[in-house]
Protein backbone atom coordinates (compact mmCIF):
# COMPACT_ATOMS: atom_id res chain seq x y z
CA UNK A 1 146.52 159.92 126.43
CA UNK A 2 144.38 163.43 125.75
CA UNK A 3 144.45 162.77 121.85
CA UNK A 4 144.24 160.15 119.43
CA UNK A 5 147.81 160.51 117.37
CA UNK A 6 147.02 158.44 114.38
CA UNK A 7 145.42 159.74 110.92
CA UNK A 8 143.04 157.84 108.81
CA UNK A 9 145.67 156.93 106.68
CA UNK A 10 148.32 156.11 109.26
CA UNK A 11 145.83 153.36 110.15
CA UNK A 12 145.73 152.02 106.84
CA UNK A 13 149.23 151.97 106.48
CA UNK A 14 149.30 149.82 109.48
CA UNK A 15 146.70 147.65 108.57
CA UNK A 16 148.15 146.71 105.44
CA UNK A 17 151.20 145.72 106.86
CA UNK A 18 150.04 143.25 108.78
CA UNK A 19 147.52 142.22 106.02
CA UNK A 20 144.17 142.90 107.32
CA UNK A 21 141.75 145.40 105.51
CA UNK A 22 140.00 146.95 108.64
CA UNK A 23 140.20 147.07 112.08
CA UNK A 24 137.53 144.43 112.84
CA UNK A 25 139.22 141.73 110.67
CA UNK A 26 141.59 142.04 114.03
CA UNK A 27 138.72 140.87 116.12
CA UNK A 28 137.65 138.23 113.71
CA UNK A 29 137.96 135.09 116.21
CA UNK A 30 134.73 136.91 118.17
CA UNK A 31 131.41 135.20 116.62
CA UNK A 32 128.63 137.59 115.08
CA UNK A 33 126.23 136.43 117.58
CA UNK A 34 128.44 137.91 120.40
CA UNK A 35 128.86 141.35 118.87
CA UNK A 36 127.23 143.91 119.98
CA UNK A 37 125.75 145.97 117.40
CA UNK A 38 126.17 149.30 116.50
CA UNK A 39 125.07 151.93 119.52
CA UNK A 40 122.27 153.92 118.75
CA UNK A 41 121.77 157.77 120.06
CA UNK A 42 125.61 158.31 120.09
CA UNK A 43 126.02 162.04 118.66
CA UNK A 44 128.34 162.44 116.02
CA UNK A 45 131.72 163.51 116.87
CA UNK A 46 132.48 167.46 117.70
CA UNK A 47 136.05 169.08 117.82
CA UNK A 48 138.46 169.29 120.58
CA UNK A 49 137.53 172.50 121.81
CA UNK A 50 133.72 171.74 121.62
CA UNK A 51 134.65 169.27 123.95
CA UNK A 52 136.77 170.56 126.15
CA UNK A 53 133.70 173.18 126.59
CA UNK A 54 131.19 170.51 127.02
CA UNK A 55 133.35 168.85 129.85
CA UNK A 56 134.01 172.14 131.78
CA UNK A 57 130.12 172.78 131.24
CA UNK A 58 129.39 169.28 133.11
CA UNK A 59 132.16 169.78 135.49
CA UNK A 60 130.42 173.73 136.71
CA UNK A 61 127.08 171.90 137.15
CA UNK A 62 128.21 169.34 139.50
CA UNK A 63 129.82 172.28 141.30
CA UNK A 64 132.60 172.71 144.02
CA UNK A 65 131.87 171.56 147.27
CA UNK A 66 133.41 172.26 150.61
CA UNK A 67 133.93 168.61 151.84
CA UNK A 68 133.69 167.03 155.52
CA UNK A 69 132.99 163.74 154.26
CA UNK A 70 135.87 161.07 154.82
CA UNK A 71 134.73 157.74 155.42
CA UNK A 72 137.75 155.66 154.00
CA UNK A 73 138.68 157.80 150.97
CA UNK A 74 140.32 161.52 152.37
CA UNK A 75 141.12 164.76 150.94
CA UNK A 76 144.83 165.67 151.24
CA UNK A 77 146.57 168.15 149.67
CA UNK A 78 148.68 166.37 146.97
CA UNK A 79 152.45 168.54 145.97
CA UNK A 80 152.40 169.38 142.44
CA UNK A 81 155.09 167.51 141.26
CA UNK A 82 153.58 164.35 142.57
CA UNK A 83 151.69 163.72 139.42
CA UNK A 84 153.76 166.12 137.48
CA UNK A 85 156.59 162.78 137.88
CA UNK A 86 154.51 159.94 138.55
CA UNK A 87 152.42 160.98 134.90
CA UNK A 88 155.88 161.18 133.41
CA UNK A 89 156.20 158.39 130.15
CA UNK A 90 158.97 156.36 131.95
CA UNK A 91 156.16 155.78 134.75
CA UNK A 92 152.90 156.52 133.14
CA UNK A 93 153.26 153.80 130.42
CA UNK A 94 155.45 151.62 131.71
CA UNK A 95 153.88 147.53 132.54
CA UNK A 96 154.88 145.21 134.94
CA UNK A 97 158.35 145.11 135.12
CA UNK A 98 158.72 141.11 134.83
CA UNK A 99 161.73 141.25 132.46
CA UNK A 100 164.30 143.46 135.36
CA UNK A 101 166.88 144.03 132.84
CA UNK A 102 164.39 146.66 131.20
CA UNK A 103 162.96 148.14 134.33
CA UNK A 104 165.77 148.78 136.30
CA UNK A 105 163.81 152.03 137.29
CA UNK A 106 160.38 150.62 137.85
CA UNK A 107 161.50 148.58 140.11
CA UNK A 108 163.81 150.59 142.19
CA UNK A 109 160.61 153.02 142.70
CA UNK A 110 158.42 149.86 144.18
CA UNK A 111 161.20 149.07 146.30
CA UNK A 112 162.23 152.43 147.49
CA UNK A 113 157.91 152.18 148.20
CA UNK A 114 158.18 148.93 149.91
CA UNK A 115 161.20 150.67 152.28
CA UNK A 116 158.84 153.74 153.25
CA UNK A 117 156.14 151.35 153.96
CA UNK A 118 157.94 149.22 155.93
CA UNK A 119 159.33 151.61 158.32
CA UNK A 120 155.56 153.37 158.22
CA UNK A 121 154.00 150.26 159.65
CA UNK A 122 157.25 149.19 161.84
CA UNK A 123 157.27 145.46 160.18
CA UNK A 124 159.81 143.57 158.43
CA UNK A 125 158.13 143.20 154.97
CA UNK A 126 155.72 145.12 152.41
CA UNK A 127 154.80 144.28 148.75
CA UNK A 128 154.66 145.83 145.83
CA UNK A 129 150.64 146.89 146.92
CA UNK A 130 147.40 145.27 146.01
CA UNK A 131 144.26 146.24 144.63
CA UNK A 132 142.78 148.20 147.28
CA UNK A 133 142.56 148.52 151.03
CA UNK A 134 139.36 146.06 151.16
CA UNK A 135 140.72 143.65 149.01
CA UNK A 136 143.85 143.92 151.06
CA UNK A 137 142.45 142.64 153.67
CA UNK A 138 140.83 140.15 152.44
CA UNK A 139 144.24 139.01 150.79
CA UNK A 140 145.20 139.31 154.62
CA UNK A 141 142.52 136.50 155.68
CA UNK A 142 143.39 133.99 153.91
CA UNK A 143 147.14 134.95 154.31
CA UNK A 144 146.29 134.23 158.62
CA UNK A 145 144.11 131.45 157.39
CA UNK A 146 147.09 129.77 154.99
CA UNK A 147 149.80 130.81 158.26
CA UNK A 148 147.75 129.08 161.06
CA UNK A 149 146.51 126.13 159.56
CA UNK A 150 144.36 124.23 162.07
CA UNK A 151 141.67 127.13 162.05
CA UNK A 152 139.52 129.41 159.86
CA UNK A 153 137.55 131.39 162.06
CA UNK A 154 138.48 135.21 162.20
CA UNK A 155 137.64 137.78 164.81
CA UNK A 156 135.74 141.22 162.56
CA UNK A 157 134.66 143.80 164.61
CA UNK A 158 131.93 146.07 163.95
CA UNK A 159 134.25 148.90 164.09
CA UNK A 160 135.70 147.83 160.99
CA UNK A 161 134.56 150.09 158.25
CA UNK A 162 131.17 148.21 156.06
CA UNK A 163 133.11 148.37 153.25
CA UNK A 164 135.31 146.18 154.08
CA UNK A 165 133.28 143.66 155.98
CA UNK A 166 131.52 143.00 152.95
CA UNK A 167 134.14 142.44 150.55
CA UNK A 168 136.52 140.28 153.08
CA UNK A 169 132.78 138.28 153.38
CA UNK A 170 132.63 138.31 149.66
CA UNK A 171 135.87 136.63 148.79
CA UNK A 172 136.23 133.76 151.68
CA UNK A 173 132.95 132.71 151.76
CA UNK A 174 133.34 130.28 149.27
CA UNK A 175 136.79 129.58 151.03
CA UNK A 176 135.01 128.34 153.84
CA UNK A 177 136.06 130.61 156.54
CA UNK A 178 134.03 131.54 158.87
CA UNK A 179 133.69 135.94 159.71
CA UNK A 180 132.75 136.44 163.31
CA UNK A 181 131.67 139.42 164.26
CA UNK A 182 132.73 141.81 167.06
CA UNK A 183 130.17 143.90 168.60
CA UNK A 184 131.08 147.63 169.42
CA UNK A 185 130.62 149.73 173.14
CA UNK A 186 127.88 151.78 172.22
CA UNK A 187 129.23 154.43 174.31
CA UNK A 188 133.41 154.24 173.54
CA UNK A 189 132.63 152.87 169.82
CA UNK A 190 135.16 150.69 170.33
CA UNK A 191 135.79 146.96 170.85
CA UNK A 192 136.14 145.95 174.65
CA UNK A 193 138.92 143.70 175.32
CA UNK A 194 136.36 141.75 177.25
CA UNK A 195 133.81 141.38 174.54
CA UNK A 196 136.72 138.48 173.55
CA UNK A 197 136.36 136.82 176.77
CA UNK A 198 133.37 134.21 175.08
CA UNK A 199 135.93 133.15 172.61
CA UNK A 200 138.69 132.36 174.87
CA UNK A 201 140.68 129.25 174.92
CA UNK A 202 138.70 128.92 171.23
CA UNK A 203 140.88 127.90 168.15
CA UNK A 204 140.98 131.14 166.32
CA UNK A 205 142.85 132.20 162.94
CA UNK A 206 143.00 135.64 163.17
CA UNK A 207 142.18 139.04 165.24
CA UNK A 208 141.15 142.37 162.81
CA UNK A 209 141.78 145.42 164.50
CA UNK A 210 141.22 148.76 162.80
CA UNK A 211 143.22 151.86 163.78
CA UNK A 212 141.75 154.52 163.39
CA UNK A 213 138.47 152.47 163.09
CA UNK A 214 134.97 153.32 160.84
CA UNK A 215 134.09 155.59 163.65
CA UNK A 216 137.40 157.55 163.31
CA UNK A 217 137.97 156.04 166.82
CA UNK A 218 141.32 155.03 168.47
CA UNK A 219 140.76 151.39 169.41
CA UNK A 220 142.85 149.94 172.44
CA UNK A 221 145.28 148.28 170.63
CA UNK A 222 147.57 146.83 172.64
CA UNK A 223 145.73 144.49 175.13
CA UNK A 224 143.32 143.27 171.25
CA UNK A 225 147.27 142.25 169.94
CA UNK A 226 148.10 140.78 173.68
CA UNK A 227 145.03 138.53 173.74
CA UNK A 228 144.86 137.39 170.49
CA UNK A 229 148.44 136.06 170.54
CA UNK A 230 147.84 134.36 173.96
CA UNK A 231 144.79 132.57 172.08
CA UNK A 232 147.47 131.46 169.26
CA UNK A 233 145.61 133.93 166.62
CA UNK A 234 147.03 136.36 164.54
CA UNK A 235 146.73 140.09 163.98
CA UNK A 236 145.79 141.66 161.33
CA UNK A 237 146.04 145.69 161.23
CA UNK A 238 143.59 147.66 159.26
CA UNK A 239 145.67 151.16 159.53
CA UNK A 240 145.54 154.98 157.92
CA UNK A 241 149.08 155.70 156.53
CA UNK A 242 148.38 159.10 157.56
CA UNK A 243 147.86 158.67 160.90
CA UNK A 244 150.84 156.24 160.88
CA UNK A 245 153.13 158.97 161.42
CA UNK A 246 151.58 159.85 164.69
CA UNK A 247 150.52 156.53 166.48
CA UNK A 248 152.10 153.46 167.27
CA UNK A 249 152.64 151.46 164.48
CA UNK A 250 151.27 147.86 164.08
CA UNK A 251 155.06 146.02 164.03
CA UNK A 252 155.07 147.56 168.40
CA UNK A 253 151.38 146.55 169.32
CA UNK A 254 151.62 144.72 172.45
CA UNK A 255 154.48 142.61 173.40
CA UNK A 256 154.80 141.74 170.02
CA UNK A 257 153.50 143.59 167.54
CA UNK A 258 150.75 142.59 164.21
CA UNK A 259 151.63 140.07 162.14
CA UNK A 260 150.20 141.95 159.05
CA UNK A 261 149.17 145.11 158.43
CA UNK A 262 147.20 146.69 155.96
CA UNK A 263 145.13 149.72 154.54
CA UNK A 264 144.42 151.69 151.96
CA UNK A 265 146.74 153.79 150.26
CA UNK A 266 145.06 156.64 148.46
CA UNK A 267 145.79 159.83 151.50
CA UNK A 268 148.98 158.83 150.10
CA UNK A 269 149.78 161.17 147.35
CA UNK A 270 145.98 159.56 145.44
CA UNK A 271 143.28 161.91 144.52
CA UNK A 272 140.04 160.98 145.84
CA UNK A 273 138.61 161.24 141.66
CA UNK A 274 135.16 160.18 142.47
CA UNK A 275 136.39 156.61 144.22
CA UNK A 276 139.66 155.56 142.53
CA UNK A 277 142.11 154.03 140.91
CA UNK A 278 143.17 153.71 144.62
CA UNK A 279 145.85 151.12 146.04
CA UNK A 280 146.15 148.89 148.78
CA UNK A 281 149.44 148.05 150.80
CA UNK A 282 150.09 145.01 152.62
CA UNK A 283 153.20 144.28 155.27
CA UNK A 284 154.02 141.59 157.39
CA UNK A 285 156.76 139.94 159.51
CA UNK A 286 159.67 137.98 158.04
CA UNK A 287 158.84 134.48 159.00
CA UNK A 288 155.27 135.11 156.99
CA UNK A 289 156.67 136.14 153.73
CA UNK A 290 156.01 133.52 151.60
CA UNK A 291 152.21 133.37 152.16
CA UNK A 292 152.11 137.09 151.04
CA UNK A 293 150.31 137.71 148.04
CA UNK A 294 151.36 140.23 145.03
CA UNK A 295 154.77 140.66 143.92
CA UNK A 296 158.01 141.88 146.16
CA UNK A 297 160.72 143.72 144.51
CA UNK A 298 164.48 142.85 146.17
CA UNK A 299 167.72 144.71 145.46
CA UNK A 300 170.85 142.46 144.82
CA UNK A 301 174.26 143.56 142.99
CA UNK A 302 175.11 141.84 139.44
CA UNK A 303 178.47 139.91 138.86
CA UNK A 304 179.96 143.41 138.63
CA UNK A 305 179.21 144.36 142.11
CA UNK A 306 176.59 146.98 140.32
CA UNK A 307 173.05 147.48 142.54
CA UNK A 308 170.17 145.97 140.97
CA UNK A 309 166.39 145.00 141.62
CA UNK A 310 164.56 142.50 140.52
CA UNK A 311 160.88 140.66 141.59
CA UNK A 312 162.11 138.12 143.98
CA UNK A 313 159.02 136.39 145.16
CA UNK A 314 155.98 136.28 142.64
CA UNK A 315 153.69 133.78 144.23
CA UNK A 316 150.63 134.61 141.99
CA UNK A 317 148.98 132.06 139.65
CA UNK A 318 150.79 133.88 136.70
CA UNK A 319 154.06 133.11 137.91
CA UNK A 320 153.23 129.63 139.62
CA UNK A 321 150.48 126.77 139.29
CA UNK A 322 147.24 128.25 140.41
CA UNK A 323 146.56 125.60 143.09
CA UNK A 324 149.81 126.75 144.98
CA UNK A 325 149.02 130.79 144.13
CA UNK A 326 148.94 132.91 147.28
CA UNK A 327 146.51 135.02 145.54
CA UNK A 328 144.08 135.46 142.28
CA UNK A 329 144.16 138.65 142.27
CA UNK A 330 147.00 140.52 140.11
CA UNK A 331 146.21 144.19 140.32
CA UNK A 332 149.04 145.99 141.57
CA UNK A 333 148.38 149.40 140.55
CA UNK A 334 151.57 150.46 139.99
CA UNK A 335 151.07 153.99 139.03
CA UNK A 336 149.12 154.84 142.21
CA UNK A 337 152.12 153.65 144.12
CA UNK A 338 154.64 155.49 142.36
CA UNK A 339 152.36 158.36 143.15
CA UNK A 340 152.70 157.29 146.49
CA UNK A 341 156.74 157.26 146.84
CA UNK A 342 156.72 160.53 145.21
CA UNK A 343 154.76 161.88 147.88
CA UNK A 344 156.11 160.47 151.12
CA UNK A 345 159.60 161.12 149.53
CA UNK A 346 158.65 165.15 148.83
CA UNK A 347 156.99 165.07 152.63
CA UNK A 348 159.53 163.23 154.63
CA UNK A 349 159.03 161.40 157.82
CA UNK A 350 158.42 165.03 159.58
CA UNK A 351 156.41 165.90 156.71
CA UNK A 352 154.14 163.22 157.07
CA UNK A 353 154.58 163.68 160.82
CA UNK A 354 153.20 167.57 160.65
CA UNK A 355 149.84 166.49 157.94
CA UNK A 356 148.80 164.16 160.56
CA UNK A 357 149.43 166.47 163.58
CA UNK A 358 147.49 169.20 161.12
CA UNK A 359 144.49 166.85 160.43
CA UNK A 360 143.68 166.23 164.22
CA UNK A 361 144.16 170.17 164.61
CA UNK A 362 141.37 171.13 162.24
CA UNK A 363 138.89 168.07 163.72
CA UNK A 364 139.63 169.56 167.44
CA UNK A 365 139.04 173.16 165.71
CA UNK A 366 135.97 172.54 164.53
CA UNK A 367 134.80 170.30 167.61
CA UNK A 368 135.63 173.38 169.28
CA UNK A 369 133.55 175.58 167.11
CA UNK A 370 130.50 172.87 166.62
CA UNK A 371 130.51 173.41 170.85
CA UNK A 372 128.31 176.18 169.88
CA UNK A 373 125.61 175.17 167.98
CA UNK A 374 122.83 173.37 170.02
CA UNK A 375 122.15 170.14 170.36
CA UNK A 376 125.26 168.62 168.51
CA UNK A 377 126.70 166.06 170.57
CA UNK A 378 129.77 163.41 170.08
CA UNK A 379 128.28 160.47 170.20
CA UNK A 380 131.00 158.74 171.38
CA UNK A 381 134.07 159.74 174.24
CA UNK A 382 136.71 158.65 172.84
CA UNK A 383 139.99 159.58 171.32
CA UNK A 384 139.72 160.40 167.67
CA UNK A 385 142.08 161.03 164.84
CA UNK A 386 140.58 163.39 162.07
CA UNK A 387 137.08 162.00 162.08
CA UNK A 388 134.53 162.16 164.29
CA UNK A 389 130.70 160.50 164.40
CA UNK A 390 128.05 163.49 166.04
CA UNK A 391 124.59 163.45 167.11
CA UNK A 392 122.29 166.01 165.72
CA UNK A 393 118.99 166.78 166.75
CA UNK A 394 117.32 166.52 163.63
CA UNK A 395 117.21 163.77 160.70
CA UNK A 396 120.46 164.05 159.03
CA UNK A 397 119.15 163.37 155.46
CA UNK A 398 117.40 166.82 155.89
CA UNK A 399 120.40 169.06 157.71
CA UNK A 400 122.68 167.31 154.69
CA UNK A 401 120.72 168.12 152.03
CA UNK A 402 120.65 171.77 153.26
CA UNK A 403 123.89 171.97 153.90
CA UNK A 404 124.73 170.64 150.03
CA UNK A 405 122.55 173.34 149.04
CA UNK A 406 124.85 175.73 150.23
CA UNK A 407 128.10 174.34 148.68
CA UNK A 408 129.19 171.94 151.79
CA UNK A 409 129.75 167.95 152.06
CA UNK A 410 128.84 167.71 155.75
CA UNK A 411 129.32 164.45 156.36
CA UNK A 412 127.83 161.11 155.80
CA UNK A 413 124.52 159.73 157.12
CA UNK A 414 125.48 156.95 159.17
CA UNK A 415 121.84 155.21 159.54
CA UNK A 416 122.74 152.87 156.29
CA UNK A 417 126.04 151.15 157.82
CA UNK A 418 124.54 151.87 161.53
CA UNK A 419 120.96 151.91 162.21
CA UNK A 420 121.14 151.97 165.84
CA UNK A 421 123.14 155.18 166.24
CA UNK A 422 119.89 157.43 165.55
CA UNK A 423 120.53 161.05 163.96
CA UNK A 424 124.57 160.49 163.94
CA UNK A 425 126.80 161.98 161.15
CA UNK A 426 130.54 161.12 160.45
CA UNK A 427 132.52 163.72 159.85
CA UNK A 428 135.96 164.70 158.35
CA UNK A 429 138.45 167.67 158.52
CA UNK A 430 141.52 167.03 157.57
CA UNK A 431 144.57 169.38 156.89
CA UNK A 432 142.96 171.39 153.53
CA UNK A 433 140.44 172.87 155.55
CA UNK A 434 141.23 176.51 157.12
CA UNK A 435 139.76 178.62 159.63
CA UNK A 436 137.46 179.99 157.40
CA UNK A 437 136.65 176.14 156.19
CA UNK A 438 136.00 175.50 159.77
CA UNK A 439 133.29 178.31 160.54
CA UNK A 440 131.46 178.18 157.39
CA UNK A 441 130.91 174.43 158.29
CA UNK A 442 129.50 175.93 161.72
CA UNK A 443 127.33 178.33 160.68
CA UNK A 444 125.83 176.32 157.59
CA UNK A 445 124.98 173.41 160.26
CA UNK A 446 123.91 175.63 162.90
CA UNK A 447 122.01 177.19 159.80
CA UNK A 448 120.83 173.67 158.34
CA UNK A 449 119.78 172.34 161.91
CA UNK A 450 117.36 175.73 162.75
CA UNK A 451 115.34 175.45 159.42
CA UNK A 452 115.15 171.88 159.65
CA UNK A 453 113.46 172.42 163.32
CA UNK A 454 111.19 175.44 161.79
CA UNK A 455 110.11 172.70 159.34
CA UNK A 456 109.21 169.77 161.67
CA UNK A 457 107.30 172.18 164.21
């Protein structure tokens, strides 16, 4: 909340009805040795409005940037009355709606989410979302794992973004499954159905395929989902919501479709507020449903013949003995995803259909434009959606920094996540950015990339 609502003496009041004489008598059961004690160099307190002008001072220095820079986390633009609703005090302070008598609306909201999502990713099932989109598919692993039984060995391809390599490596490690990874075509940056060929006839888990993948790249989806089912594994679908509304969903990949699907949810209606709270969804097909983590909201009618919802299967260790829990993990973040029905409710299926078709406008607009500046180069040919990876002919910690000195994000330095793909950028346009957006990014790289060569000769 933006202010603290209780007085001095409201506090007492309240402390002496419950019988304590200060607030740390309430914390009491912590020993001394565990406290921390009192922080030193913290200023002593200044009025609202000195505030308020200390936060807006912080908030000019960091500055406003024009940004190219996607990489997992994408700027959208978000309808006011998104948050305007989902910050309302029905939403904003309601908790986990376990009793459904009291949160008849809560739960109508995740499944009125759990609807959208389902028809999004063309599968029979969603939950009431998970933590994030890494953790999602992690959650996802050991869901294929749990589902196939006689293996755990799953197929991660390069292409997949870092992120989420390392967190999927992170949580079944000590699980013992074993991550194999995929090498990419260094000239599609893609995965090559016949890079699978060594693990053929191989007793396999699970497939990953990311669509779009870390490269913005449209991977060959179909014949990945084909293969994988003739080896008895499963698919997993690492997916942008976004561009959802423009490609073929998961549930129609091949003959017959993912088995799970997930992704992150934040282009959804999320602000990108310097890395999160974000939220990450999760669908699957029917027969799988009870090896999906998180919670799933149902709608029934009551002895009166009255609609109501209700959490119908809660197979997390706070519902059900850990050792037969789908999943440890109970973040749901709720108010992300009502965030996120707001917003695919305000756009509508040809909403949703139009932002996409907008996004890969502006990243062929400004492919268009970059066509001009020498020496800038796609590093790979293949389709894209709204984010590309190009070759510049100069380091791109230099042109970057340049171009941040003149008020633009252009992209992100790939030679972290991808060392062999010397001098490459990734970059982002997405449906905020105008034409104006467009050739002010042109200029300040064509800009960035002839000082940077004045410098090195």
């Amino acid at each position: 909340m933006p202010f603290i609502p209780h007085t001095e003496a409201e506090v007492q009041v309240m402390l002496a009805a419950i019988g304590a004489s200060s607030i740390d008598d309430l914390f009491d059961e912590i020993p001394p040795q565990l406290r921390a004690a009192r922080l030193d160099g913290v200023p002593q307190g200044v009025s609202e409005m000195e505030i308020m002008r200390l936060m807006q001072e912080r908030a000019d220095a960091d500055g406003r940037y024009l940004n190219f820079i996607g990489a997992g986390a994408y700027e959208h633009h978000i309808p006011a009355a998104v948050w305007q609703l989902a910050t309302r005090g029905e939403f904003y302070s309601a908790y986990t709606p376990y009793q459904a008598e009291a949160s008849q609306g809560t739960l109508q909201v995740l499944y009125e989410y759990q609807t959208m999502m389902a028809s999004l990713t063309g599968l029979d099932v969603t939950n009431g979302s998970l933590y994030d989109g890494a953790s999602a598919l992690a959650e996802a692993v050991l869901m294929a794992v749990r589902l196939h039984r006689s293996s755990r060995r799953v197929l991660v391809p390069a292409t997949l973004h870092p992120f989420y390599r390392a967190v999927v490596r992170t949580i079944v490690s000590e699980q013992q499954v074993e991550v194999l990874e995929l090498p990419y075509c260094a000239d599609l940056g893609r995965i090559l159905p016949e890079s699978l060929q060594r693990y053929a006839g191989q007793d396999l888990a699970a497939l990953v395929v990311p669509q779009p993948n870390v490269f913005g790249v449209l991977e060959h989806v179909h014949p990945l989902t084909d293969w994988a089912h003739a080896q008895g594994a499963l698919v997993i679908g690492v997916v942008n919501p976004i561009a959802l509304a423009l490609l073929v969903a998961p549930g129609s990949w091949g003959a017959t479709g993912a088995d799970i699907a997930v992704g992150e949810g934040q282009p959804l209606g999320v602000p990108l507020s310097a890395g999160g709270p974000y939220f990450g969804f999760m669908a699957c097909k029917q027969p799988y449903v009870r090896q999906m983590p998180g919670r799933i909201v149902g709608r029934t009618v009551d002895v009166e013949g009255k609609p109501g919802f209700t959490l119908t299967l809660q197979a997390r260790e706070q519902h059900i003995r850990r050792s037969k829990a789908t999943s440890n993990i109970c973040t749901n973040q709720g108010l992300a995803v009502t965030a996120a029905t707001i917003h695919m409710a305000i756009l509508g299926p040809e909403g949703l259909r139009r932002t996409a078709a907008a996004c890969h406008a502006s990243l062929v607009a400004l492919l268009d434009k970059l066509a001009r500046v020498p020496g800038v180069s796609r590093r790979f040919r293949s389709p894209v959606f709204h984010e590309v990876v190009l070759h510049l002919p100069a380091a791109p910690e230099v042109v970057l920094r340049q171009l941040r000195g003149e008020g633009v994000l252009g992209g992100l330095d790939l030679a972290g996540w991808y060392p062999e793909l010397d001098n490459a950028i990734l970059v982002c346009a997405t449906e905020t950015k105008t034409e104006a957006d467009l050739e002010r990014y042109a200029t300040s790289l064509d800009s960035a990339l002839r000082g940077s060569t004045a410098v090195a000769e």
